[in-house]
N, C-alpha and C. Protein backbone atom coordinates (compact mmCIF):
# COMPACT_ATOMS: atom_id res chain seq x y z
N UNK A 1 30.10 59.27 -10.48
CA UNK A 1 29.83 57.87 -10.40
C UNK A 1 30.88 57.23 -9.50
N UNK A 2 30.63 56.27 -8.50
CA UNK A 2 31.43 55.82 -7.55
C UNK A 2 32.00 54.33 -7.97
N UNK A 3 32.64 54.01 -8.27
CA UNK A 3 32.74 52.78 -8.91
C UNK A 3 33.71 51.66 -7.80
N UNK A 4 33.44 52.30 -6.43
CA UNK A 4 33.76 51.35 -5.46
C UNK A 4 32.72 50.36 -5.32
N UNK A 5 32.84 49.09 -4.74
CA UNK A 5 32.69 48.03 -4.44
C UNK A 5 32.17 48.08 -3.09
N UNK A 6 30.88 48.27 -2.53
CA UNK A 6 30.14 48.33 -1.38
C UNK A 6 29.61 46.80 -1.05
N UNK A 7 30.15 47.10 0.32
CA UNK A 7 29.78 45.61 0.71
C UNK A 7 28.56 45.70 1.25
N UNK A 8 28.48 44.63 1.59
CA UNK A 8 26.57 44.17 1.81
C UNK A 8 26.93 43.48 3.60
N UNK A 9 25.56 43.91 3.98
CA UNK A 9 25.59 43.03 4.91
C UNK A 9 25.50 41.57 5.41
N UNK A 10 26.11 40.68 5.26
CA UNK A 10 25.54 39.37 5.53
C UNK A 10 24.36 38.80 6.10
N UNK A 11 23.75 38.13 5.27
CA UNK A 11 22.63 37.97 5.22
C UNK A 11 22.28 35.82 5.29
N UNK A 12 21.99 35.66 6.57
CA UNK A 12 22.21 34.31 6.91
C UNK A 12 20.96 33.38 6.18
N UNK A 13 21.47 32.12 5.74
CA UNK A 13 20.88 31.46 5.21
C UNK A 13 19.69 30.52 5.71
N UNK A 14 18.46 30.28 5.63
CA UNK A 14 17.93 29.64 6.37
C UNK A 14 18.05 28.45 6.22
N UNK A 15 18.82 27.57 7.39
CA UNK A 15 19.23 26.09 7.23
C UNK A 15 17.76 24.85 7.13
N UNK A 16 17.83 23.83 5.79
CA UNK A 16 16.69 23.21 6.31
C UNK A 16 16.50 22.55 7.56
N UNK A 17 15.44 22.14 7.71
CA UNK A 17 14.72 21.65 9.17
C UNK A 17 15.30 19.99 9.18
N UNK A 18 16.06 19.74 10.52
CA UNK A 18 16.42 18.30 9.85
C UNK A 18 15.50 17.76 10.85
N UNK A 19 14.62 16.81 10.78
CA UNK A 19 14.35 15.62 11.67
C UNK A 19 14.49 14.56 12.17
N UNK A 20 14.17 14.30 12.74
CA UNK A 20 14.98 13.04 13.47
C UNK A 20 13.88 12.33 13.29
N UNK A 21 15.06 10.69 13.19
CA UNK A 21 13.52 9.47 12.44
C UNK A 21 12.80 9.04 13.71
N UNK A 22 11.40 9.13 13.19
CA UNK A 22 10.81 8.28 14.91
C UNK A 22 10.90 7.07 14.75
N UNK A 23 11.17 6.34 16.20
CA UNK A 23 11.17 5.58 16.68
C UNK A 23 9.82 4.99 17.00
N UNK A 24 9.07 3.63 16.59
CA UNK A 24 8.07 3.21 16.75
C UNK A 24 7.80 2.89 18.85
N UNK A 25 7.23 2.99 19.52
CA UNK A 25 7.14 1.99 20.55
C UNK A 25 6.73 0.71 20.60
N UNK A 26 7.06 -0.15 20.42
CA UNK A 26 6.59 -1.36 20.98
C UNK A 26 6.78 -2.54 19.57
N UNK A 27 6.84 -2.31 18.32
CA UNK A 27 7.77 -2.23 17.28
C UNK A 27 6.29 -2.56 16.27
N UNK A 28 5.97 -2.47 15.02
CA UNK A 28 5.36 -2.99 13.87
C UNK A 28 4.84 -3.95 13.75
N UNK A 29 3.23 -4.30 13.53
CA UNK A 29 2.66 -5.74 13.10
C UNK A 29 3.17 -5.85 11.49
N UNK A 30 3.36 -6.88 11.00
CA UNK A 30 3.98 -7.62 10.38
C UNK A 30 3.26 -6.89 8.71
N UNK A 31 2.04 -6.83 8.95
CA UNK A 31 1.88 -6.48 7.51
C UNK A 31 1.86 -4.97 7.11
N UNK A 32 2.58 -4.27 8.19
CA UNK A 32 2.74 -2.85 8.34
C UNK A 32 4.72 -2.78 7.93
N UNK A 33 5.25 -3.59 8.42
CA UNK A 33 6.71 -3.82 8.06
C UNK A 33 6.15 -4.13 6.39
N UNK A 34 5.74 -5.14 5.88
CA UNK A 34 5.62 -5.89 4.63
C UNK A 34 4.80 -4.94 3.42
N UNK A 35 3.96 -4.00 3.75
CA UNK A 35 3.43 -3.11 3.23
C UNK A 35 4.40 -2.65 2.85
N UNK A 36 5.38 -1.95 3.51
CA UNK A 36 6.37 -0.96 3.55
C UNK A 36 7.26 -1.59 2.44
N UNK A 37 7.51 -2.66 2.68
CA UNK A 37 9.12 -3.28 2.18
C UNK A 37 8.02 -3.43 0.74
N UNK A 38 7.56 -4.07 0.54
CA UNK A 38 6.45 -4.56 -1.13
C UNK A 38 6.05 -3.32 -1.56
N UNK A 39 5.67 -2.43 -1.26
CA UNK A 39 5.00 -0.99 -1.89
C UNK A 39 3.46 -1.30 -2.15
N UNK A 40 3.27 -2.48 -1.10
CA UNK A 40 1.60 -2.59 -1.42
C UNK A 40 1.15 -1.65 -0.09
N UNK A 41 0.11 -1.26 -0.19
CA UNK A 41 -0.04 -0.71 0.95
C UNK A 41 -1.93 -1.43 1.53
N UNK A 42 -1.97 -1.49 2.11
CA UNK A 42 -3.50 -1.99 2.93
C UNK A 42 -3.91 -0.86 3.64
N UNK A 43 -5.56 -0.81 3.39
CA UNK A 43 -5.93 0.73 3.75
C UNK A 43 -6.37 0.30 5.48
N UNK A 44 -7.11 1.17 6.22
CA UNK A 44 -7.36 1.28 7.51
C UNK A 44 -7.96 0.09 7.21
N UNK A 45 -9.21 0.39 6.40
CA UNK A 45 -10.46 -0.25 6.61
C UNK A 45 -10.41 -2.03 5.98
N UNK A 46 -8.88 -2.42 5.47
CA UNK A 46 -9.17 -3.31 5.20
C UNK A 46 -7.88 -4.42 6.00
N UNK A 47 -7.30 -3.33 6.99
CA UNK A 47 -6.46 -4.13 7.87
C UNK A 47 -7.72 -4.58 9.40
N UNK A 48 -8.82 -3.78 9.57
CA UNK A 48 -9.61 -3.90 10.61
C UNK A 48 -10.75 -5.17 9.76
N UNK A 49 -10.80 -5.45 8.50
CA UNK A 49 -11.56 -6.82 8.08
C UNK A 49 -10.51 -8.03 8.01
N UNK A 50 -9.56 -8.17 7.56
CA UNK A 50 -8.65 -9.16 8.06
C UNK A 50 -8.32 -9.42 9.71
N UNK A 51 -8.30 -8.30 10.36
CA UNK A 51 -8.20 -8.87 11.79
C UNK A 51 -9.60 -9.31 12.40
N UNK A 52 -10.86 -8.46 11.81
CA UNK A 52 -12.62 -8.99 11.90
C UNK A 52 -12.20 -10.72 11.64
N UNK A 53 -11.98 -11.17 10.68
CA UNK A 53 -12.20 -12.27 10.04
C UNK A 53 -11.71 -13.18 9.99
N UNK A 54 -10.23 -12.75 10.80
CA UNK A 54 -9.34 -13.36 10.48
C UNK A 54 -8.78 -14.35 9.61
N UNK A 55 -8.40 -13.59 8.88
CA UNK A 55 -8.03 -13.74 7.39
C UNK A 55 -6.57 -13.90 7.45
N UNK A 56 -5.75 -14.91 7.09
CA UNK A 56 -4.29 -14.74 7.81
C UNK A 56 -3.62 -14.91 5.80
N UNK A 57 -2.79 -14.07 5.86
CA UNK A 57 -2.07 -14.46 4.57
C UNK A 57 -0.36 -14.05 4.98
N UNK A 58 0.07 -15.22 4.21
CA UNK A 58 1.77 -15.39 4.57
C UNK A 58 2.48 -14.47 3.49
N UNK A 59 3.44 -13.78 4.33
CA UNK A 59 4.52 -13.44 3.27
C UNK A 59 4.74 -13.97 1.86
N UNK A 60 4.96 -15.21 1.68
CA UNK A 60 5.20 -15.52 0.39
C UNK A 60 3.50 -15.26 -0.96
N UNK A 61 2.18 -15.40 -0.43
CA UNK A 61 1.26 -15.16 -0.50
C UNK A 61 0.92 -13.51 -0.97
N UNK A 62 1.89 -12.55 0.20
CA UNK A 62 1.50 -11.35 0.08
C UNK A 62 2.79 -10.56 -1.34
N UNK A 63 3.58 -11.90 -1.30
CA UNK A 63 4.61 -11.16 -2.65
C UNK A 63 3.69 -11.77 -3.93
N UNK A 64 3.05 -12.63 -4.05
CA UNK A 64 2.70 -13.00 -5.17
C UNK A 64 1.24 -11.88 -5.56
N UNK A 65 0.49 -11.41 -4.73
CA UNK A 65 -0.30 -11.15 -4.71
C UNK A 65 0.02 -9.61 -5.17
N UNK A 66 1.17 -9.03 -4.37
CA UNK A 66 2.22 -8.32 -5.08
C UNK A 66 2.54 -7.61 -6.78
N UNK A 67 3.31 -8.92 -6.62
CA UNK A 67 3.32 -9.59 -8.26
C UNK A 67 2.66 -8.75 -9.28
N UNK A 68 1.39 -9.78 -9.07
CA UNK A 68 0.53 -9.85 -10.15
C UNK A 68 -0.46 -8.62 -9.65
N UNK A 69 -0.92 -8.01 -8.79
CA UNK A 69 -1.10 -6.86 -8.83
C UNK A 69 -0.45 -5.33 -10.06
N UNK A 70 0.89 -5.75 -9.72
CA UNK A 70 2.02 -4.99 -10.87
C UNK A 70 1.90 -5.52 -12.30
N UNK A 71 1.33 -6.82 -12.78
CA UNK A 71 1.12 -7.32 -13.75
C UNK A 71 -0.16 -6.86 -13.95
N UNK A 72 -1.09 -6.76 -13.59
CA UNK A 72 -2.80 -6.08 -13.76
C UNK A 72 -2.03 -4.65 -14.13
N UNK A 73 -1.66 -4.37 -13.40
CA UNK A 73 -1.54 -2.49 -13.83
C UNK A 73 -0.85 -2.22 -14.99
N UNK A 74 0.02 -3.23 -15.04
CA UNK A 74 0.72 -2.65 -16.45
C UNK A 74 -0.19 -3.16 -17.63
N UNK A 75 -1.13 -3.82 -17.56
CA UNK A 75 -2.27 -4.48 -18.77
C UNK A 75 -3.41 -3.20 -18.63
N UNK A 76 -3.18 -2.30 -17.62
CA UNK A 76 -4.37 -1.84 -17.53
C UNK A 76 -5.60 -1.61 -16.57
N UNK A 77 -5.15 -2.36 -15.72
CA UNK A 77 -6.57 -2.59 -14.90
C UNK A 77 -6.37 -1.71 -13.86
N UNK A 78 -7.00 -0.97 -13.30
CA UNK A 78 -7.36 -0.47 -12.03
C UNK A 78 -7.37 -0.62 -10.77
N UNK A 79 -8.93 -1.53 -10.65
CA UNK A 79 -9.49 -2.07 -9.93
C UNK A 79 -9.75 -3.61 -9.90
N UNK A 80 -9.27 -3.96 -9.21
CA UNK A 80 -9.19 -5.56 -9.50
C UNK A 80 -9.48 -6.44 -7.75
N UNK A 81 -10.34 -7.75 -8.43
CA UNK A 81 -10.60 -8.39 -6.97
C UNK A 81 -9.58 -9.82 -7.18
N UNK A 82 -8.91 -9.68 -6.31
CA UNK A 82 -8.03 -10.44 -6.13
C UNK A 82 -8.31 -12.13 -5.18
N UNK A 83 -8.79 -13.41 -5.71
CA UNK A 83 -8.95 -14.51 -5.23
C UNK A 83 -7.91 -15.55 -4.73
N UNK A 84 -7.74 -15.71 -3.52
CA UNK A 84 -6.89 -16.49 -2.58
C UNK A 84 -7.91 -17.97 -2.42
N UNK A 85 -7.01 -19.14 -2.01
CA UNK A 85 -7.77 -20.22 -1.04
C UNK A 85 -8.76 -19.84 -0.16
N UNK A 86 -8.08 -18.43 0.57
CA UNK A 86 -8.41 -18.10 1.87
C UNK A 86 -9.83 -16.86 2.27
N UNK A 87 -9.25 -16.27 0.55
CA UNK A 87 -9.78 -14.73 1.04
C UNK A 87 -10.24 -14.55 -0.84
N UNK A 88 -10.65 -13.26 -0.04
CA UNK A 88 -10.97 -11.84 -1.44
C UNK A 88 -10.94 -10.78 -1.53
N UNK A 89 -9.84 -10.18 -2.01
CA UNK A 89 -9.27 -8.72 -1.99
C UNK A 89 -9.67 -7.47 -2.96
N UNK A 90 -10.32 -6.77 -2.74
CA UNK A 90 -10.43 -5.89 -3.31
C UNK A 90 -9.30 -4.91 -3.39
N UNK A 91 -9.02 -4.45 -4.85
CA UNK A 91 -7.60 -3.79 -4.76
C UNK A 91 -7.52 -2.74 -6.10
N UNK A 92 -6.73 -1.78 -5.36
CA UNK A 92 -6.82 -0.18 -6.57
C UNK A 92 -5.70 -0.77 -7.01
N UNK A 93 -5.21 -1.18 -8.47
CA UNK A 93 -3.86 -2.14 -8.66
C UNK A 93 -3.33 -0.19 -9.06
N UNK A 94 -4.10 0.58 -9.46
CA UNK A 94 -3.60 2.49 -9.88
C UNK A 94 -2.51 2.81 -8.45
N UNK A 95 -3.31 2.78 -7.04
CA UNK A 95 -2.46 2.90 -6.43
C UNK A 95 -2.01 2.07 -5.37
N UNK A 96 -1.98 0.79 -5.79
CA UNK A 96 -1.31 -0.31 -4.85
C UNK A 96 -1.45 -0.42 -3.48
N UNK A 97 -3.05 -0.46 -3.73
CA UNK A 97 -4.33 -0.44 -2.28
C UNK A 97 -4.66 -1.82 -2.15
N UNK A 98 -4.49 -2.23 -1.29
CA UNK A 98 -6.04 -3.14 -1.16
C UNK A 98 -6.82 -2.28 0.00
N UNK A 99 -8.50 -2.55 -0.45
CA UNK A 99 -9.42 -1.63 -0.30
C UNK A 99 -10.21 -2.47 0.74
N UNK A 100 -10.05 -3.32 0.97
CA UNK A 100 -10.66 -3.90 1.54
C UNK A 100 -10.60 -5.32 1.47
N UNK A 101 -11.20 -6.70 2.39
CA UNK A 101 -11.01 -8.14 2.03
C UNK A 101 -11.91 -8.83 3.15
N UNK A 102 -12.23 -10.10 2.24
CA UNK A 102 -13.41 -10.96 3.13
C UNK A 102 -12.96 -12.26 2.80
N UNK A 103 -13.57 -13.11 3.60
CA UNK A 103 -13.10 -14.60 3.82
C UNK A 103 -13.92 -15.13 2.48
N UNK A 104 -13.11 -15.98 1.99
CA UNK A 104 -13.44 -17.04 0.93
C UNK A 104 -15.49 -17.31 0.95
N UNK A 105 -15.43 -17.75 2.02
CA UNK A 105 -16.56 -18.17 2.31
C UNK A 105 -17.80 -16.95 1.80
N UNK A 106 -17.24 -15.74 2.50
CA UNK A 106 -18.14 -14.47 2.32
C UNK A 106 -17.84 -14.12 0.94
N UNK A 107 -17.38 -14.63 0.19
CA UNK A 107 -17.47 -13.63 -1.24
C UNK A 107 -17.99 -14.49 -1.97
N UNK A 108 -18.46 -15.63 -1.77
CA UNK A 108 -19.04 -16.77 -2.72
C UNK A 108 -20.56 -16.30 -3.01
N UNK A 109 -20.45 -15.39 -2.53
CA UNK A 109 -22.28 -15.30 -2.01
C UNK A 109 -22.18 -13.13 -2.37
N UNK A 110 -21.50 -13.04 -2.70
CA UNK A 110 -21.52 -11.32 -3.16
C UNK A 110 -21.14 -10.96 -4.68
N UNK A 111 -21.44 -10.20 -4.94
CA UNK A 111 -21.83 -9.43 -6.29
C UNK A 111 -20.55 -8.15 -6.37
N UNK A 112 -19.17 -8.20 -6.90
CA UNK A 112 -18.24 -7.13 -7.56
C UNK A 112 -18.51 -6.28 -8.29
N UNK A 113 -18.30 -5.23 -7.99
CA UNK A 113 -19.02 -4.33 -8.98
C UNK A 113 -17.63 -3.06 -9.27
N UNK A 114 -17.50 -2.20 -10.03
CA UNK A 114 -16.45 -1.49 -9.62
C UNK A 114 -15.10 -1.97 -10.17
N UNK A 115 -14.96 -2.81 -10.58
CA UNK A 115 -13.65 -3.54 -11.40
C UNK A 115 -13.37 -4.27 -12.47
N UNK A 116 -12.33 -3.92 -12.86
CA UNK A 116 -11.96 -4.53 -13.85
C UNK A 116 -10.96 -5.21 -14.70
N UNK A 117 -11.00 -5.88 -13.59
CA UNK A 117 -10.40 -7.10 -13.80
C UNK A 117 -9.99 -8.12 -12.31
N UNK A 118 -9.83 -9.52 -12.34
CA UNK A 118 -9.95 -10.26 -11.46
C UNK A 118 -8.38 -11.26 -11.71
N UNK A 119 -7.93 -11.65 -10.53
CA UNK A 119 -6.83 -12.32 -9.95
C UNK A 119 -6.67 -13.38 -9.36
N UNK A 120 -6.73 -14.89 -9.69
CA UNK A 120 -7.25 -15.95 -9.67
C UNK A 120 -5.41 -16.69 -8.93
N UNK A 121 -5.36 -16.70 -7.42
CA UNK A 121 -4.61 -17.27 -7.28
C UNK A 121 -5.13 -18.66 -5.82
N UNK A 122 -5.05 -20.19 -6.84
CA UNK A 122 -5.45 -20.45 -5.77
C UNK A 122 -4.39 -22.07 -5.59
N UNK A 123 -3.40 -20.98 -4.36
CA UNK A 123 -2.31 -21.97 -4.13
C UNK A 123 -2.33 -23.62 -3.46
């Protein structure tokens, strides 16, 4: 029995992959910064009906809406349509979507289906 101490060959570690942060060109529309910073996020299809419709909602508007989004979810709700002066948001409050949105005018005249529960802010 040899009871020396055999060395090993070194055997190199594989270093993780670091990346480097990208750099946007030309810099962020506003509710793509504000998405980010709120943890709401707006899907494709419902940043291309706000610019259709133009549907304009302000920062202070998009924290409240925020808000009480986080207040629906912790009661429970899901799916929830969210009512502005301006607009009407359809929104996954599960994963802090809005799914889509139409002008005040256009939702007076449509039928919700799919949710449960509704968000009555009219500043």
């Amino acid at each position: 029995m040899d009871h020396r101490i055999q060395q090993l060959r070194p055997q190199p570690f594989p270093l993780p992959k670091q990346t480097k942060p990208v750099q946007q060109q030309g810099g962020s529309t506003f509710s793509d910064v504000l998405a980010e910073v709120q943890d709401l996020k707006i899907s494709k299809h419902a940043k291309q009906r706000l610019v259709e419709r133009n549907i304009k909602i302000d920062s202070t508007q998009w924290m409240e809406i925020s808000k009480k989004i986080d207040e629906a979810s912790q009661k429970g709700i899901t799916d929830s349509l969210v009512v502005t002066k301006d607009a009407a948001l359809l929104v996954s409050a599960k994963n802090k979507t809005i799914v889509t949105a139409l002008d005040r005018g256009e939702a007076s005249s449509k039928i919700f289906t799919n949710i449960n529960g509704t968000i009555l802010l009219d500043d």
